[in-house]
PDB file of N, CA and C in Angstrom:
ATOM      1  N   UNK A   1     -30.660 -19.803   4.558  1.00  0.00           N
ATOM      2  CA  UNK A   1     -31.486 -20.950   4.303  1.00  0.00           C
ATOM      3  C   UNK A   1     -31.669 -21.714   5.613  1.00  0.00           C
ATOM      4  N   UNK A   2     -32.714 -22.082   5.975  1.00  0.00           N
ATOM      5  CA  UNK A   2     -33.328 -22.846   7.090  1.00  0.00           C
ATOM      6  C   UNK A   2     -33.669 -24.202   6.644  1.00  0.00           C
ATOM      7  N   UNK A   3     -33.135 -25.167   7.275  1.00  0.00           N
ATOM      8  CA  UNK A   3     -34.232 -26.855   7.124  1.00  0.00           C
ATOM      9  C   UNK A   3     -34.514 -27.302   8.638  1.00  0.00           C
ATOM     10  N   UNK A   4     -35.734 -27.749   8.330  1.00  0.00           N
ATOM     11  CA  UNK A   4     -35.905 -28.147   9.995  1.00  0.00           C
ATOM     12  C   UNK A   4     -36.908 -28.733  10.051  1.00  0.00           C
ATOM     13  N   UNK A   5     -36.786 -30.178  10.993  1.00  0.00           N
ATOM     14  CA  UNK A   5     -38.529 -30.523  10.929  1.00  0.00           C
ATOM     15  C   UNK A   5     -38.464 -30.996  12.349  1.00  0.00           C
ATOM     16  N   UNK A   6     -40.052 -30.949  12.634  1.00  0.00           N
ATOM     17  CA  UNK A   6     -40.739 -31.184  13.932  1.00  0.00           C
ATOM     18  C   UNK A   6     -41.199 -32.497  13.748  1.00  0.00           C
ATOM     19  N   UNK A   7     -41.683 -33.075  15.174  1.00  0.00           N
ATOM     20  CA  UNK A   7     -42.238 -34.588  15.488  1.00  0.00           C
ATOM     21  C   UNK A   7     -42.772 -34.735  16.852  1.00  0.00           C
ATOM     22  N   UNK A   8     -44.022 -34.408  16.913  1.00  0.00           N
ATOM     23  CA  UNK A   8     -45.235 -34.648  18.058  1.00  0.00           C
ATOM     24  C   UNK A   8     -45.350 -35.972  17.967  1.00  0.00           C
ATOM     25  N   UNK A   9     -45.303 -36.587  19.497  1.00  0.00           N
ATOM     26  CA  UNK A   9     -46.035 -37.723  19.687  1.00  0.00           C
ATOM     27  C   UNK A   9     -47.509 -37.470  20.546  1.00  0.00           C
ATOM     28  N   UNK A  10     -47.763 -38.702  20.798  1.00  0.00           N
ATOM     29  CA  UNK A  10     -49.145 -38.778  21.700  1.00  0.00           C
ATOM     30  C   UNK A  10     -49.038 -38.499  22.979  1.00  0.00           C
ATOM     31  N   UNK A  11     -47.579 -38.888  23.543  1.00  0.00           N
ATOM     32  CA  UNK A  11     -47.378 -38.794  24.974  1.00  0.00           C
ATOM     33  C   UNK A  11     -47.224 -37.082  25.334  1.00  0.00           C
ATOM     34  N   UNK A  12     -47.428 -36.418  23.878  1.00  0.00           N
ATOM     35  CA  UNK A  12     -46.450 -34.584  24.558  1.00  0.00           C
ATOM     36  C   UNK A  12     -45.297 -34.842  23.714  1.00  0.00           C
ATOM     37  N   UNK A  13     -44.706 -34.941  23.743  1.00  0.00           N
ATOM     38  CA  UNK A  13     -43.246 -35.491  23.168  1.00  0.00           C
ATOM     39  C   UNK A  13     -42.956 -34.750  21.912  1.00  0.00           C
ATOM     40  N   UNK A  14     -42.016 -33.541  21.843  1.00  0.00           N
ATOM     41  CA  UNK A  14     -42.136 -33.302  20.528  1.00  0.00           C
ATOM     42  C   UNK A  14     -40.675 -32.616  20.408  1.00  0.00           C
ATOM     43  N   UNK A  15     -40.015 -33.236  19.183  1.00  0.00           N
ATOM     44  CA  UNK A  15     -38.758 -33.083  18.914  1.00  0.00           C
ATOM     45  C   UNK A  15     -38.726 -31.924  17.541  1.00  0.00           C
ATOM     46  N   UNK A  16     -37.498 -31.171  17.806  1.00  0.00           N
ATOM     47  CA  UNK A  16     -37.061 -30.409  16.956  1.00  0.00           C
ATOM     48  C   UNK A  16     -35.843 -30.640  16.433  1.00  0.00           C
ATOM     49  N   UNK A  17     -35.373 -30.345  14.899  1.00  0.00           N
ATOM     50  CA  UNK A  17     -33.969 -30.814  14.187  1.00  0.00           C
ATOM     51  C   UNK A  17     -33.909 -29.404  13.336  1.00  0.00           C
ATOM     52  N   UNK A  18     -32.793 -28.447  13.482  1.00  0.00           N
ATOM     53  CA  UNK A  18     -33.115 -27.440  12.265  1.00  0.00           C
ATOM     54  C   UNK A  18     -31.267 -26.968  12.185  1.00  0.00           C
ATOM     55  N   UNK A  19     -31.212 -26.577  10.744  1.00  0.00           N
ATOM     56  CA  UNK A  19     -30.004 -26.193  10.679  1.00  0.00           C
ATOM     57  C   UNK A  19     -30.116 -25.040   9.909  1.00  0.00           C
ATOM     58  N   UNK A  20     -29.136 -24.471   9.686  1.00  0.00           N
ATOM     59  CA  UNK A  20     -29.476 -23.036   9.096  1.00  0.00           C
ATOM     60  C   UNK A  20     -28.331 -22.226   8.782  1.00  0.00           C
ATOM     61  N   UNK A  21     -28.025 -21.801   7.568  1.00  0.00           N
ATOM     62  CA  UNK A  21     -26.742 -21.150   6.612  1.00  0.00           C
ATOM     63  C   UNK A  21     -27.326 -19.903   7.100  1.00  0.00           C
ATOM     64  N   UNK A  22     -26.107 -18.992   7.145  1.00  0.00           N
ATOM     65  CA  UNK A  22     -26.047 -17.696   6.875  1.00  0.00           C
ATOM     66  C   UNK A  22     -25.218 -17.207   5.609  1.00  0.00           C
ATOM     67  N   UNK A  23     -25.426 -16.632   4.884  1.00  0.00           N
ATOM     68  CA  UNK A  23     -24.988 -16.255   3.693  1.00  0.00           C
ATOM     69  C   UNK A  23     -24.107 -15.087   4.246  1.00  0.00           C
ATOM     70  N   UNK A  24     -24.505 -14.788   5.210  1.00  0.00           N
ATOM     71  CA  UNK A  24     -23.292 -13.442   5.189  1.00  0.00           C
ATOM     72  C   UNK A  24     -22.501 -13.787   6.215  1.00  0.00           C
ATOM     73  N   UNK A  25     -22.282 -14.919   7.077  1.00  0.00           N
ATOM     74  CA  UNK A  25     -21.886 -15.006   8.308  1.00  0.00           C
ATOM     75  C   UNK A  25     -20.544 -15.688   7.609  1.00  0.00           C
ATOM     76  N   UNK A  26     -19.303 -15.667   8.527  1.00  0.00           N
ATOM     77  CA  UNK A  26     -17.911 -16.320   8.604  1.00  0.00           C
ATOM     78  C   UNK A  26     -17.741 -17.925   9.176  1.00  0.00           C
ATOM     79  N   UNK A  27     -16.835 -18.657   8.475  1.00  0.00           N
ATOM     80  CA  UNK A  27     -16.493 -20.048   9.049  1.00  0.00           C
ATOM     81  C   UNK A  27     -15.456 -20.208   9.742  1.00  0.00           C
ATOM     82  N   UNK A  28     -14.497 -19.263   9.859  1.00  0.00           N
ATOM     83  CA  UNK A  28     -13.270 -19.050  10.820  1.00  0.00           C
ATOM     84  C   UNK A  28     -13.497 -18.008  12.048  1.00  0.00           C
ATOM     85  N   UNK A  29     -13.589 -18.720  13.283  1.00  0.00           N
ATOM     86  CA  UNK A  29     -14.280 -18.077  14.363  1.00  0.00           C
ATOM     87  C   UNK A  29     -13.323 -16.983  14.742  1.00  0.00           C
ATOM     88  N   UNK A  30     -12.214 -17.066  14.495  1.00  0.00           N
ATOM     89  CA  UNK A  30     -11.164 -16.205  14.779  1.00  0.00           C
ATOM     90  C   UNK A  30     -11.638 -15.107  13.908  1.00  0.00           C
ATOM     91  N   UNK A  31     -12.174 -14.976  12.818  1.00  0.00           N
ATOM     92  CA  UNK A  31     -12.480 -13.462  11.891  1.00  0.00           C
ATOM     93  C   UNK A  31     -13.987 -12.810  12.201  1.00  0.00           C
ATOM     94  N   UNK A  32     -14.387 -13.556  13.181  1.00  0.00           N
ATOM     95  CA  UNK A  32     -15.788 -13.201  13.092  1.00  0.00           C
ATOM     96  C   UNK A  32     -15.884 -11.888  13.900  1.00  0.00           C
ATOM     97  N   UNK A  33     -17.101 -10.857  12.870  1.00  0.00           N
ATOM     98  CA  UNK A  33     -17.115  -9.810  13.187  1.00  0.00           C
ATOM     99  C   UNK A  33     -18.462  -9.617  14.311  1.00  0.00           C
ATOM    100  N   UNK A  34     -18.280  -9.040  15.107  1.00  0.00           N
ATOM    101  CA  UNK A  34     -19.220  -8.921  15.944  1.00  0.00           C
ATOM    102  C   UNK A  34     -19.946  -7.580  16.181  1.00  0.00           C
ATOM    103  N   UNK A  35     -19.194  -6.438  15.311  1.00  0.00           N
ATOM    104  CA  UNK A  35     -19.625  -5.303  15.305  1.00  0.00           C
ATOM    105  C   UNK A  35     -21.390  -5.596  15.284  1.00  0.00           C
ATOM    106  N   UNK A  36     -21.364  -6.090  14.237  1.00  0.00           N
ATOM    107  CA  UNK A  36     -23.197  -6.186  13.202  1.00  0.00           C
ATOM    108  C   UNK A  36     -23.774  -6.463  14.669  1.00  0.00           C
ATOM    109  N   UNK A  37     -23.287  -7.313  15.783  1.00  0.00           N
ATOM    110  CA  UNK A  37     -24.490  -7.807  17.003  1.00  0.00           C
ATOM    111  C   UNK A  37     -24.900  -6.959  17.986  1.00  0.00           C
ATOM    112  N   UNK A  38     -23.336  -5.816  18.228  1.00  0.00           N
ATOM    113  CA  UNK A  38     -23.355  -5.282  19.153  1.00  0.00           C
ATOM    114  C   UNK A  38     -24.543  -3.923  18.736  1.00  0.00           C
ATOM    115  N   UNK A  39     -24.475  -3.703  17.322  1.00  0.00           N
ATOM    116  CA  UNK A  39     -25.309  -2.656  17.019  1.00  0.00           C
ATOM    117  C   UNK A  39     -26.848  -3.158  16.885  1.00  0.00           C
ATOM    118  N   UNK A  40     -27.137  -4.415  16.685  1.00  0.00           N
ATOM    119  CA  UNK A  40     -28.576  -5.105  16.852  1.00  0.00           C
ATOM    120  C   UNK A  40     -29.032  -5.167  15.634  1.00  0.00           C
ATOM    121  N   UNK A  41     -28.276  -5.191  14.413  1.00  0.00           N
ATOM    122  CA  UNK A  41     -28.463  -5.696  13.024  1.00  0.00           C
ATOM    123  C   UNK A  41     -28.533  -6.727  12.947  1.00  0.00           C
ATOM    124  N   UNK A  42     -27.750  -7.530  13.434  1.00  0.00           N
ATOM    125  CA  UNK A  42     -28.264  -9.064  13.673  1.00  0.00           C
ATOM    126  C   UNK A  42     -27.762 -10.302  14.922  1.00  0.00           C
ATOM    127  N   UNK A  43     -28.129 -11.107  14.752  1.00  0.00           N
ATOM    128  CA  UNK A  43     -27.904 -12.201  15.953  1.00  0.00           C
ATOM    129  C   UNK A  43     -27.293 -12.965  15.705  1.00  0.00           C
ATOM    130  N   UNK A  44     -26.340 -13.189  14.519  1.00  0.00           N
ATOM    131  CA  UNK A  44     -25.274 -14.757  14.404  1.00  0.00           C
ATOM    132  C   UNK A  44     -24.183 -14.111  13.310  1.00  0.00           C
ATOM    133  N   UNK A  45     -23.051 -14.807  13.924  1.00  0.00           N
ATOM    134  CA  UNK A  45     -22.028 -14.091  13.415  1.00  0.00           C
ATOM    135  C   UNK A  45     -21.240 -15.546  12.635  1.00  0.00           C
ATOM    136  N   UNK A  46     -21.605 -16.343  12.663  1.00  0.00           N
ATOM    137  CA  UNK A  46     -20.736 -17.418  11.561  1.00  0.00           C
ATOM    138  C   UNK A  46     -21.806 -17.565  10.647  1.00  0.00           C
ATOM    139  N   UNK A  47     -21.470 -18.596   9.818  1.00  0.00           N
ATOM    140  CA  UNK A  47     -22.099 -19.435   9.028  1.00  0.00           C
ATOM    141  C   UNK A  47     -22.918 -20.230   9.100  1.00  0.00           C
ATOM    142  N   UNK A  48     -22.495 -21.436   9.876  1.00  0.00           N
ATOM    143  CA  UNK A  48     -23.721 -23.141   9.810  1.00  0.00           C
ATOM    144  C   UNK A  48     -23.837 -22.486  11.338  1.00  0.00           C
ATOM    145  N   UNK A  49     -25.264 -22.819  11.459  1.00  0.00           N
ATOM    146  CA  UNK A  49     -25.866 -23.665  13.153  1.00  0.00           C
ATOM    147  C   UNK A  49     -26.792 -24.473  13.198  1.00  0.00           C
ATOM    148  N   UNK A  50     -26.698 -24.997  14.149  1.00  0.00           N
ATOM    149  CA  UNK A  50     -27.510 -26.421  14.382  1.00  0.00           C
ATOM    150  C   UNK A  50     -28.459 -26.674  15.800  1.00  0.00           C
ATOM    151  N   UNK A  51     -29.537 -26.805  15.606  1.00  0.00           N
ATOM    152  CA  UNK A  51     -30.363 -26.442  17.038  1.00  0.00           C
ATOM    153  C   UNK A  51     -31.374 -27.858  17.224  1.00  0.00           C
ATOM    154  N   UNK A  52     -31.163 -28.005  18.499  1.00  0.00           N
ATOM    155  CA  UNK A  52     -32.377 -29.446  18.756  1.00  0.00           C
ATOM    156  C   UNK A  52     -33.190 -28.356  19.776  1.00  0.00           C
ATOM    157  N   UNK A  53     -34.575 -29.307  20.015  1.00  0.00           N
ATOM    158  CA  UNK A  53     -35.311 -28.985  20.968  1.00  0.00           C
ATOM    159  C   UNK A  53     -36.374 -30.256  21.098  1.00  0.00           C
ATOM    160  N   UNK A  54     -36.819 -30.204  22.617  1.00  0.00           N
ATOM    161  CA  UNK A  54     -37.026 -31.199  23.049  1.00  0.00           C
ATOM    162  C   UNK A  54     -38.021 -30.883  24.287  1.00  0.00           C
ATOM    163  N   UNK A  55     -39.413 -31.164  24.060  1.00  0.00           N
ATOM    164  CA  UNK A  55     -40.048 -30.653  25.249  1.00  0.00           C
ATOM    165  C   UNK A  55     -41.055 -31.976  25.694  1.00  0.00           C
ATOM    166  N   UNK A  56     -41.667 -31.913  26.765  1.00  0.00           N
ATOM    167  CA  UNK A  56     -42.741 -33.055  27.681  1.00  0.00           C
ATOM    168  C   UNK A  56     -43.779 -32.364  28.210  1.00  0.00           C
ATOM    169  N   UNK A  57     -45.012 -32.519  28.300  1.00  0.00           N
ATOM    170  CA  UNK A  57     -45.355 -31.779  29.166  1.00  0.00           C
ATOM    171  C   UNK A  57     -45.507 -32.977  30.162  1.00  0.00           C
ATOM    172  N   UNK A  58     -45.578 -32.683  31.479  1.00  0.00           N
ATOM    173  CA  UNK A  58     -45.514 -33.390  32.609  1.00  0.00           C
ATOM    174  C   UNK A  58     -46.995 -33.695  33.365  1.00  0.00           C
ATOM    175  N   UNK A  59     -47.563 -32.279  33.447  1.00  0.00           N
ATOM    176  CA  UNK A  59     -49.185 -32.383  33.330  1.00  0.00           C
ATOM    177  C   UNK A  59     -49.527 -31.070  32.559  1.00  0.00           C
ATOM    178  N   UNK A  60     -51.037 -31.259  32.421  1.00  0.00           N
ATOM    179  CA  UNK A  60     -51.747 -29.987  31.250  1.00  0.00           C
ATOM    180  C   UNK A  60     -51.206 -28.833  32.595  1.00  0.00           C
ATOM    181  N   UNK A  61     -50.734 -28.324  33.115  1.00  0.00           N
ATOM    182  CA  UNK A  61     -49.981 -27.357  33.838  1.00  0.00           C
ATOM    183  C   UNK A  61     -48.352 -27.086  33.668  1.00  0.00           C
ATOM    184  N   UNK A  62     -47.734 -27.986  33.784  1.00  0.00           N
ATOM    185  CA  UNK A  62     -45.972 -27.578  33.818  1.00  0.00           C
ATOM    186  C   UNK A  62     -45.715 -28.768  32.564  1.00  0.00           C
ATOM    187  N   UNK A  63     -44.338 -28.226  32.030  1.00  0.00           N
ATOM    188  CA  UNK A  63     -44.083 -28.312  30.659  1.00  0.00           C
ATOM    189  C   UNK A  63     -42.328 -28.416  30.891  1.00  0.00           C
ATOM    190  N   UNK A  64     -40.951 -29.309  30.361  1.00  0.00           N
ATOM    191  CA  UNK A  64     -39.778 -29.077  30.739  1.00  0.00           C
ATOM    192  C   UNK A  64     -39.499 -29.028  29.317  1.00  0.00           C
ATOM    193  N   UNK A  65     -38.201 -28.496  29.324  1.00  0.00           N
ATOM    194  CA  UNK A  65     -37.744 -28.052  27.894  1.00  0.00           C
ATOM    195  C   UNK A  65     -36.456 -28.699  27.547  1.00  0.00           C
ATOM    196  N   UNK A  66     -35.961 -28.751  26.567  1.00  0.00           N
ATOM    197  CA  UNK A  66     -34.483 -28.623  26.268  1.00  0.00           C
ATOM    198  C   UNK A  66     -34.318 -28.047  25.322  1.00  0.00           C
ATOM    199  N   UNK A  67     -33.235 -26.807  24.931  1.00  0.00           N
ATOM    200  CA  UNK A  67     -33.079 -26.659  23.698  1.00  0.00           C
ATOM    201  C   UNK A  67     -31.677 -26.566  23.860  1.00  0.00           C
ATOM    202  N   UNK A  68     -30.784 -26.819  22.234  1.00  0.00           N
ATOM    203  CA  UNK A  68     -29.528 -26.627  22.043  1.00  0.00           C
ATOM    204  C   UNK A  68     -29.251 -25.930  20.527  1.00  0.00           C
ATOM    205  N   UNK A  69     -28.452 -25.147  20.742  1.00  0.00           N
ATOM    206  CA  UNK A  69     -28.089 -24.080  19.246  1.00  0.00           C
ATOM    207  C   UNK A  69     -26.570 -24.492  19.564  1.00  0.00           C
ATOM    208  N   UNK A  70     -25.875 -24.626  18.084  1.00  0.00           N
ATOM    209  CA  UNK A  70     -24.919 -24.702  18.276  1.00  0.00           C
ATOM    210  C   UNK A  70     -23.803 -24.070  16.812  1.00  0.00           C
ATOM    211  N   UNK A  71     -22.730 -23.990  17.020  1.00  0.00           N
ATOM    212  CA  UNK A  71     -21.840 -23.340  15.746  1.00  0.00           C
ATOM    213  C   UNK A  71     -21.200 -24.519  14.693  1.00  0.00           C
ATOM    214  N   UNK A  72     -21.651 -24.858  13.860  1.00  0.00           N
ATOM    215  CA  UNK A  72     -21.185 -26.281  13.212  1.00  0.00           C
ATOM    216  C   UNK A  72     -19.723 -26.175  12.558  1.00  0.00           C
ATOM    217  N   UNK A  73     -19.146 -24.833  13.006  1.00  0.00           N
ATOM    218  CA  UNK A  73     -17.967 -24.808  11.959  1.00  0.00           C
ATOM    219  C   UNK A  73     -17.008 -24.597  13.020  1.00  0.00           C
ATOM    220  N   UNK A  74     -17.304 -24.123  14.793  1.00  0.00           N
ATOM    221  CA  UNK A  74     -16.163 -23.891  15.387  1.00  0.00           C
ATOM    222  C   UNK A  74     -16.660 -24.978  16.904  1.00  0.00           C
ATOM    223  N   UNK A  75     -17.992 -26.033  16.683  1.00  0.00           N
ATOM    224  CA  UNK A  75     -18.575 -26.383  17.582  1.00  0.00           C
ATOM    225  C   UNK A  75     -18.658 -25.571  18.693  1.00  0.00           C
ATOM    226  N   UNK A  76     -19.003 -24.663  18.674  1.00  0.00           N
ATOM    227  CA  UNK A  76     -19.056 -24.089  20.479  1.00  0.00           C
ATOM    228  C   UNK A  76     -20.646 -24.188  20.060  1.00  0.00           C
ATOM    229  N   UNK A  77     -20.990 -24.272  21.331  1.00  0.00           N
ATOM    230  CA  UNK A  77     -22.988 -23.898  21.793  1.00  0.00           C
ATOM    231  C   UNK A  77     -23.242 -23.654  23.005  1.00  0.00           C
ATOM    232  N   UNK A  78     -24.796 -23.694  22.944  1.00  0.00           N
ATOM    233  CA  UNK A  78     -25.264 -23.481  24.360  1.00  0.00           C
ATOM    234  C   UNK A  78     -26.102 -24.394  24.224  1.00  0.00           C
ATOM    235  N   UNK A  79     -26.314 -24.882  26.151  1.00  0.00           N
ATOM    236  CA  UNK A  79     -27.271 -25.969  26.188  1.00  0.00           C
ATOM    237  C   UNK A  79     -28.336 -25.345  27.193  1.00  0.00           C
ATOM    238  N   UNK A  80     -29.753 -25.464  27.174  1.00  0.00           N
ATOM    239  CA  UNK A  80     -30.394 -24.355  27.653  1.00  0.00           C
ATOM    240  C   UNK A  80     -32.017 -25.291  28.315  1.00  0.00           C
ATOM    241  N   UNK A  81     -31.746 -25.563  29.341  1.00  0.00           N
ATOM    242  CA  UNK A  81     -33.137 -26.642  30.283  1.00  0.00           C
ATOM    243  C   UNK A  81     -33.763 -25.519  30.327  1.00  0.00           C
ATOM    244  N   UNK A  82     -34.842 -25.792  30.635  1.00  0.00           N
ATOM    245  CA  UNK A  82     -35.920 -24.671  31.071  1.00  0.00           C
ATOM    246  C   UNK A  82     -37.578 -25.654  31.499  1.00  0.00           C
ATOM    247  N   UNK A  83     -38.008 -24.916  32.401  1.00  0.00           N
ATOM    248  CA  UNK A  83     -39.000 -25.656  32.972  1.00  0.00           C
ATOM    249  C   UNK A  83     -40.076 -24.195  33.437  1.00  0.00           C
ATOM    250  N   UNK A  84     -41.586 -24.668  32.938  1.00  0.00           N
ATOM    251  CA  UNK A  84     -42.325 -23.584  32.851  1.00  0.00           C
ATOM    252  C   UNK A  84     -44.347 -24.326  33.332  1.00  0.00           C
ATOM    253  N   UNK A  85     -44.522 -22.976  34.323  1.00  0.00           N
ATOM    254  CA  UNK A  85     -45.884 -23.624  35.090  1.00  0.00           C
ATOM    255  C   UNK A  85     -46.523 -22.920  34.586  1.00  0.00           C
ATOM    256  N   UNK A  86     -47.678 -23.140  33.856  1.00  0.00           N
ATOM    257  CA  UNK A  86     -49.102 -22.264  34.429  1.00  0.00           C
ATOM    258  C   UNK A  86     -49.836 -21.813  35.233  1.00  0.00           C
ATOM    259  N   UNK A  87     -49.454 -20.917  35.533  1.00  0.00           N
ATOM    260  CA  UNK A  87     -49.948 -20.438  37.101  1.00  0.00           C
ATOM    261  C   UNK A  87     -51.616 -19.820  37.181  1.00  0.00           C
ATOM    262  N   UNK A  88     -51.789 -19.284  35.770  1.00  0.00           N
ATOM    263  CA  UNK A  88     -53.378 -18.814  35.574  1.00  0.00           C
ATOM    264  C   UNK A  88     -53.300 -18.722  34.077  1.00  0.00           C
ATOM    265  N   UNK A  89     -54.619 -18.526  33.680  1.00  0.00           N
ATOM    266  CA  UNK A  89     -55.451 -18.319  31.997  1.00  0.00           C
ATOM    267  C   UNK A  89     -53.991 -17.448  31.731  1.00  0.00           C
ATOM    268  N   UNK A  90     -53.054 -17.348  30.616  1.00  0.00           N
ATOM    269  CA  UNK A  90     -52.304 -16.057  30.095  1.00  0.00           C
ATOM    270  C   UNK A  90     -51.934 -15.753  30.736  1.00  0.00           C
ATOM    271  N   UNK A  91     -51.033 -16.694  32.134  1.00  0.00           N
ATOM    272  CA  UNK A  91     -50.032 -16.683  32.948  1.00  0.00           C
ATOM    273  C   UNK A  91     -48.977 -17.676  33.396  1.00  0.00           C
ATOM    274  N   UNK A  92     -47.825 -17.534  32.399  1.00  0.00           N
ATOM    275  CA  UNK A  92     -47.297 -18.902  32.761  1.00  0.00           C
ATOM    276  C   UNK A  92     -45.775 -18.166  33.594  1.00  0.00           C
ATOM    277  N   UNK A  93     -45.168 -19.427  34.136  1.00  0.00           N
ATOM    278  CA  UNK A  93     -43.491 -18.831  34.614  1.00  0.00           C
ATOM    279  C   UNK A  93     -42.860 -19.532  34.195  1.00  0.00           C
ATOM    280  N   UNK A  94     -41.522 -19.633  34.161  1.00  0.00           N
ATOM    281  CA  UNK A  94     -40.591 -20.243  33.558  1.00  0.00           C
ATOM    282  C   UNK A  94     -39.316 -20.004  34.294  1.00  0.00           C
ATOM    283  N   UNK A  95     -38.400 -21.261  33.970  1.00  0.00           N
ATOM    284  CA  UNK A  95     -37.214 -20.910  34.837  1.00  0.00           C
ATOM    285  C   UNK A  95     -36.155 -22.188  34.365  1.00  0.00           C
ATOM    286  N   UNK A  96     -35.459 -21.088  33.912  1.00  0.00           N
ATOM    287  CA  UNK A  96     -34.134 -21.967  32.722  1.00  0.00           C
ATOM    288  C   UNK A  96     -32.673 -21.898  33.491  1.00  0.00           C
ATOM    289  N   UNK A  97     -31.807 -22.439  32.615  1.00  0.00           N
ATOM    290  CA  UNK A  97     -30.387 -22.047  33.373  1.00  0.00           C
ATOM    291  C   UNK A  97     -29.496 -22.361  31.773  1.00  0.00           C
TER     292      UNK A  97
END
């Protein structure tokens, strides 16, 4: 199950809130199986996560990002900037850390 909602402003400004159950995933990080990821069946191995995102554009050319995913049952996450130009029509770059 997924909930999540978005919020555009006028300035660019547009926020993300989403959380999301896994029905088959574990709440004790210590049991979590990781076989299922390494074979590419799937991508999350607990239960709850929790993700913001957060972008500007700066001008109609470059755009900065934030996003964060995180594990709601053992808190670990990642925090993930990223900043991206248009360089031509169906050519953009990007460059995160």
């Amino acid at each position: 199950m997924l909930v999540g909602a978005d919020c555009g402003f006028r300035n660019t400004l547009t926020l993300t809130v989403e959380l999301y159950d896994n029905g088959q995933g574990g709440s004790d990080p210590v049991r979590h199986d990781f076989a299922p990821v390494v074979a590419g069946r799937t991508l999350k191995v607990a239960r709850h996560y929790g993700a913001t995102a957060m972008s500007y554009q700066i001008t109609p050319l470059a755009k900065v990002a934030l996003h964060t995913v995180w594990n709601v049952d053992d808190g670990s996450g990642v925090l993930w900037p990223r900043v991206e130009y248009s360089v031509a029509t169906n050519f953009d770059v990007a460059a995160g850390i």
